[in-house]
C-alpha atoms as a PDB file:
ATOM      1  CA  UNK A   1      -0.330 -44.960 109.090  1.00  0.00           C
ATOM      2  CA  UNK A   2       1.955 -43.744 106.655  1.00  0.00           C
ATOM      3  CA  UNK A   3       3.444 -46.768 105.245  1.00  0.00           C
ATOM      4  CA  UNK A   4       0.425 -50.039 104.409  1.00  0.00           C
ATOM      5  CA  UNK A   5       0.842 -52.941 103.554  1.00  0.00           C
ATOM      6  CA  UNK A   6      -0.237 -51.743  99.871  1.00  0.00           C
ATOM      7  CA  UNK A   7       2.218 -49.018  99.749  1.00  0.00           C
ATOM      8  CA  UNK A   8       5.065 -51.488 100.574  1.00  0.00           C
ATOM      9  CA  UNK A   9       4.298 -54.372  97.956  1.00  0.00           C
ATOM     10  CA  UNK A  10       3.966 -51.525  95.351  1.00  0.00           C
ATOM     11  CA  UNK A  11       7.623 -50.325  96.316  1.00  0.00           C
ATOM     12  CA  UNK A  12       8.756 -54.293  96.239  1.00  0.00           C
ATOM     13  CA  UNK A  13       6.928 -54.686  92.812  1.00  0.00           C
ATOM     14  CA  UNK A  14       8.771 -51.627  91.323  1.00  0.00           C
ATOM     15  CA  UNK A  15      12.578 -52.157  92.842  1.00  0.00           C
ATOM     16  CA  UNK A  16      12.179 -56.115  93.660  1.00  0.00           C
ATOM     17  CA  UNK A  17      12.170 -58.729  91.076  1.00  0.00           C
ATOM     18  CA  UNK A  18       8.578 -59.481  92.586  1.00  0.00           C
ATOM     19  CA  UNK A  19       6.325 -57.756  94.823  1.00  0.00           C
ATOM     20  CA  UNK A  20       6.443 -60.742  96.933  1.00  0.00           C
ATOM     21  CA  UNK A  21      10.319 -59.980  97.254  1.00  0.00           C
ATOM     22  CA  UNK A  22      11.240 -58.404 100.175  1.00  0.00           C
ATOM     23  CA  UNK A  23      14.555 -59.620 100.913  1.00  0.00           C
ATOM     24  CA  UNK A  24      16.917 -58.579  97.744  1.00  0.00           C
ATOM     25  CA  UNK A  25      18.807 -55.479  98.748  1.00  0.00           C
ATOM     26  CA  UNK A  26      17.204 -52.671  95.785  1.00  0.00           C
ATOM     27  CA  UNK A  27      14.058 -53.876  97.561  1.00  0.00           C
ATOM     28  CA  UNK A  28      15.812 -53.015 100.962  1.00  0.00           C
ATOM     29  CA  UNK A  29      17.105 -49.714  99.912  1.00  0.00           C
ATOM     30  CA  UNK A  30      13.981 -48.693  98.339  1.00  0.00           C
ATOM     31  CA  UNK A  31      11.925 -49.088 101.390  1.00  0.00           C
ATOM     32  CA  UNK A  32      14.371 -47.276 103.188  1.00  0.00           C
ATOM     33  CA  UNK A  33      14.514 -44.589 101.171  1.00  0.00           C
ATOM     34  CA  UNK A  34      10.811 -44.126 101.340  1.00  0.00           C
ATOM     35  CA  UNK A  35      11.359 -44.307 104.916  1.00  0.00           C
ATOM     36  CA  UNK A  36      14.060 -41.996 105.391  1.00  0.00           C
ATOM     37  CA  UNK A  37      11.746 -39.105 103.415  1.00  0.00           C
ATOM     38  CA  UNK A  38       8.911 -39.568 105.550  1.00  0.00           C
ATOM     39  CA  UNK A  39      11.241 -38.766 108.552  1.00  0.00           C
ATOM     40  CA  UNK A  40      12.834 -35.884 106.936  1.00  0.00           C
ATOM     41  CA  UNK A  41       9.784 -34.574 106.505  1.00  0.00           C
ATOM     42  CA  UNK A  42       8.301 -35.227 109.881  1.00  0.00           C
ATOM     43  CA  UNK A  43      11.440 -33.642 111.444  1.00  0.00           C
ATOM     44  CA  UNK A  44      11.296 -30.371 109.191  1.00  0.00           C
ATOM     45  CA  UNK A  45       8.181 -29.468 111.276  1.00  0.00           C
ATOM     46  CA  UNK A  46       8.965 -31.125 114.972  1.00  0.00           C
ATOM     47  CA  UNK A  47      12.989 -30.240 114.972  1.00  0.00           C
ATOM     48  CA  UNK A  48      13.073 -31.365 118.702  1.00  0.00           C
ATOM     49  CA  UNK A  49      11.817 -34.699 118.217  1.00  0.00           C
ATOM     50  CA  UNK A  50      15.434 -36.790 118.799  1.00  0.00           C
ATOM     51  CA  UNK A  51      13.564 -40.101 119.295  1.00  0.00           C
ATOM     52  CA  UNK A  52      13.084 -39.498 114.983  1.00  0.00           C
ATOM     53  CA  UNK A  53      16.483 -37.936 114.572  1.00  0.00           C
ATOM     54  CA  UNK A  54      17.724 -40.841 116.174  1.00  0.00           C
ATOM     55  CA  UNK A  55      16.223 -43.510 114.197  1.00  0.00           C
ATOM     56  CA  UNK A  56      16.592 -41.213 111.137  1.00  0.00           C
ATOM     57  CA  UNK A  57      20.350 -41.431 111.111  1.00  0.00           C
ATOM     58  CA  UNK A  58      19.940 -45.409 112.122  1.00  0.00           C
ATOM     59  CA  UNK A  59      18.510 -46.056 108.924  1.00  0.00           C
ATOM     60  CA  UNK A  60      20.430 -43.925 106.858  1.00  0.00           C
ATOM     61  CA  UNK A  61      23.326 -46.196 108.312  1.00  0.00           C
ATOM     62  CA  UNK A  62      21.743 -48.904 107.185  1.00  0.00           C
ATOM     63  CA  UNK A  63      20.831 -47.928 103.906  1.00  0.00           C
ATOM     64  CA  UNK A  64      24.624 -47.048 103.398  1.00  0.00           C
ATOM     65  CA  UNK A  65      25.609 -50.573 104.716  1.00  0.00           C
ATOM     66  CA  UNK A  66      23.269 -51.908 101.866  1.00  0.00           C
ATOM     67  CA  UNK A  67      24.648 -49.670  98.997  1.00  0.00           C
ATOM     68  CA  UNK A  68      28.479 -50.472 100.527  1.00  0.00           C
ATOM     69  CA  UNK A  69      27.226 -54.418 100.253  1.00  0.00           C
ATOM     70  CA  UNK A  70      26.090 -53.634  96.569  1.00  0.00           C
ATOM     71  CA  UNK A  71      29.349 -51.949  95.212  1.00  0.00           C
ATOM     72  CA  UNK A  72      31.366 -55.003  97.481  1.00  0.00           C
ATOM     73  CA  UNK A  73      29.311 -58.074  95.477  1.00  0.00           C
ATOM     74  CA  UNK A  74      27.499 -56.094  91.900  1.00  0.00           C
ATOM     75  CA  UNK A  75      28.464 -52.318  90.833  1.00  0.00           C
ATOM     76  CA  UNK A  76      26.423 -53.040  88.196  1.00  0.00           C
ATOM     77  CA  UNK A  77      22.935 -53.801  90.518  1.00  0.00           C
ATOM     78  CA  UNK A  78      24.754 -50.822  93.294  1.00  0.00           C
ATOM     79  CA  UNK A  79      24.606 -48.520  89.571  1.00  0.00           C
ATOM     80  CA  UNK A  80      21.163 -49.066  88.505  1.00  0.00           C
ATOM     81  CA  UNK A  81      20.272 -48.459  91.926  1.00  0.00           C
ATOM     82  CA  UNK A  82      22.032 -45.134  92.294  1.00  0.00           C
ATOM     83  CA  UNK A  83      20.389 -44.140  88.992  1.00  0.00           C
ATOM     84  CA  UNK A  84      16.658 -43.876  90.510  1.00  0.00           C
ATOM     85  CA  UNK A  85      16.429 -40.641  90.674  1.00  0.00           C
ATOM     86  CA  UNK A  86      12.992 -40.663  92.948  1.00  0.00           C
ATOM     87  CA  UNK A  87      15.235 -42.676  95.528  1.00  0.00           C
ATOM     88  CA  UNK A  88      16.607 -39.201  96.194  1.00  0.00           C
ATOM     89  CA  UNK A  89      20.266 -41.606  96.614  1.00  0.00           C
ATOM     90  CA  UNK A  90      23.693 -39.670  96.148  1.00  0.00           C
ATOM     91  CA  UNK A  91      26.645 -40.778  95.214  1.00  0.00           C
END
């Protein structure tokens, strides 16, 4: 499996305020993000698969409902966010 339980409470340790924190939204987003490159990659080499494309683009939406959240309640948390640059996150 691509994602273990490991691999997720290093990503909460680095973008949570604990690695026992899965619930604040940098947390959220980070996972996500880790997420959404696994797909990307997965669909670079299986193009047909729209089961993945599908989900793909559902968590993409929620990613951007997270980061809309962010700028709504703290630019400056939706800012430091933004300014991962392994999150691979635009502006």
């Amino acid at each position: 499996m691509y994602l273990t339980a490991e691999k997720k409470q290093e990503i909460f340790e680095k973008y949570g305020k604990s690695n026992t924190d899965t619930g604040s939204a940098e947390a959220q987003i980070a996972l996500f993000s880790y997420r959404i490159a696994h797909l990307t990659e997965h669909l670079k080499s299986n193009h047909k698969d729209y089961t993945t494309q599908r989900a793909l683009k559902m968590l993409v939406g929620k990613r951007r409902r997270l980061l809309d959240y962010l700028i709504h309640t703290d630019i400056n948390r939706y800012r430091a966010i933004i300014a991962q640059k392994e999150l691979g996150i635009r502006k």
